[in-house]
N, C-alpha and C. Protein backbone atom coordinates (compact mmCIF):
# COMPACT_ATOMS: atom_id res chain seq x y z
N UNK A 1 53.38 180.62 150.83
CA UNK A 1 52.81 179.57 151.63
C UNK A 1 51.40 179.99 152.04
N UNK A 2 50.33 179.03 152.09
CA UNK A 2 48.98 179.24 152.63
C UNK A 2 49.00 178.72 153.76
N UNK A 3 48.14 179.20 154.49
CA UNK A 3 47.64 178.68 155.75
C UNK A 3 46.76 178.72 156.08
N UNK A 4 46.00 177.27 156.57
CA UNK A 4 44.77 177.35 156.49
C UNK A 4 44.29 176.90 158.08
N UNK A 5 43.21 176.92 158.22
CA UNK A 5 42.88 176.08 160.11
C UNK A 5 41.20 176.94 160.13
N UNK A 6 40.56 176.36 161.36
CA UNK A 6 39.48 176.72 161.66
C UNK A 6 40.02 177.69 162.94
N UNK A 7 40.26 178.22 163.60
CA UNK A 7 40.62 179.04 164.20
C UNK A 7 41.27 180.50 164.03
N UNK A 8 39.58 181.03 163.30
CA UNK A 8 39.55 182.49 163.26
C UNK A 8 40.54 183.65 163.87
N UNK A 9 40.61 183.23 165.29
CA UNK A 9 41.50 184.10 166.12
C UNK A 9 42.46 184.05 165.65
N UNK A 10 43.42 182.77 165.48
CA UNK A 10 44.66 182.69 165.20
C UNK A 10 44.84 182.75 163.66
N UNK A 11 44.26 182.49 163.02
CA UNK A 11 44.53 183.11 161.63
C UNK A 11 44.41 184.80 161.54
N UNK A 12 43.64 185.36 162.17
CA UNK A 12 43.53 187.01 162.61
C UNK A 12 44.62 187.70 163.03
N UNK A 13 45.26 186.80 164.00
CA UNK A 13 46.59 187.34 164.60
C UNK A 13 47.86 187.30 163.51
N UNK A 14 47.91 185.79 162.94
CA UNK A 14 48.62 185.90 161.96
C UNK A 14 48.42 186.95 160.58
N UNK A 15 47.77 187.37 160.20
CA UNK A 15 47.09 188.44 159.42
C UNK A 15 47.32 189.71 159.76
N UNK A 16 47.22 190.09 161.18
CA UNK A 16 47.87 191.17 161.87
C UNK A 16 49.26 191.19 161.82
N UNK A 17 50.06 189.91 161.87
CA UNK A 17 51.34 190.27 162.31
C UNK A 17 52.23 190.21 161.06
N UNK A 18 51.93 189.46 159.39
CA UNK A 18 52.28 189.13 158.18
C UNK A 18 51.53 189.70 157.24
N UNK A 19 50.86 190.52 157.78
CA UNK A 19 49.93 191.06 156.08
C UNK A 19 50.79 191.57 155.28
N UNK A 20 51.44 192.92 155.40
CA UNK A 20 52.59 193.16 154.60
C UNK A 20 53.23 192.41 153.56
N UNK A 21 53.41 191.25 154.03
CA UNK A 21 54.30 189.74 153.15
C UNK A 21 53.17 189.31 152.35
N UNK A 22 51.71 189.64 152.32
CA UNK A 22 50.83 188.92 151.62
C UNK A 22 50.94 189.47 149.87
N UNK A 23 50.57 188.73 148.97
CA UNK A 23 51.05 188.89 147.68
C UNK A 23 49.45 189.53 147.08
N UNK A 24 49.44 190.42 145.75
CA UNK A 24 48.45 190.94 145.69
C UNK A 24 47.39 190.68 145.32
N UNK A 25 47.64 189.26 144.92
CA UNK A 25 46.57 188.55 144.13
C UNK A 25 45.51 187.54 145.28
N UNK A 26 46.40 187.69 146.66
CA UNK A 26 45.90 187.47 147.86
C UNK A 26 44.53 188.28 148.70
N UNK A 27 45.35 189.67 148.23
CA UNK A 27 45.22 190.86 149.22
C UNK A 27 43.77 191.07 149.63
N UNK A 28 43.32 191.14 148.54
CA UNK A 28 41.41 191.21 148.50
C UNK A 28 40.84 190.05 149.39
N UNK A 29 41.04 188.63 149.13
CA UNK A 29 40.39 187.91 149.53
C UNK A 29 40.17 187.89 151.06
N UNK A 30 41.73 188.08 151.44
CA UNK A 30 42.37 188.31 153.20
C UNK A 30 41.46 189.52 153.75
N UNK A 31 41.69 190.53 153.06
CA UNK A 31 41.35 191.46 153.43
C UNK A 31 39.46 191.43 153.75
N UNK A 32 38.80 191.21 152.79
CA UNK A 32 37.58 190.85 152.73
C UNK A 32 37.15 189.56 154.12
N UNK A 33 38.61 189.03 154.59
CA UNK A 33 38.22 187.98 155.58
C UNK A 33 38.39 188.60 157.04
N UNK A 34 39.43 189.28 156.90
CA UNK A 34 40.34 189.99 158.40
C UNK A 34 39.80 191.30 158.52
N UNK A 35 39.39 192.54 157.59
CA UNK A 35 39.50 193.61 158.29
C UNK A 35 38.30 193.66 158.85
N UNK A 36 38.12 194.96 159.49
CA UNK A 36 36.73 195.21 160.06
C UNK A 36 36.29 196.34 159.39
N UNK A 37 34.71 195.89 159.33
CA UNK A 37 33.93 196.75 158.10
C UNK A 37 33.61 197.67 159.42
N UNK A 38 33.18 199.24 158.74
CA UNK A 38 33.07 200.19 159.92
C UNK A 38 31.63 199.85 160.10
């Protein structure tokens, strides 16, 4: 399932709390959206 919305925060949280479940062909894109660059 995707999920989409304008609300950064809450897509962040969800990302925090389901990344694990994310599939790998996902992983990059999420990741490139959610983590924090040092």
């Amino acid at each position: 399932m995707d999920v989409v919305g304008p609300n950064q925060h809450f897509l962040k949280e969800l990302y925090d709390a389901f990344g694990d479940y994310l599939l790998e062909y996902d992983r990059e894109a999420m990741d490139a959206s959610f983590l924090q660059k040092p």
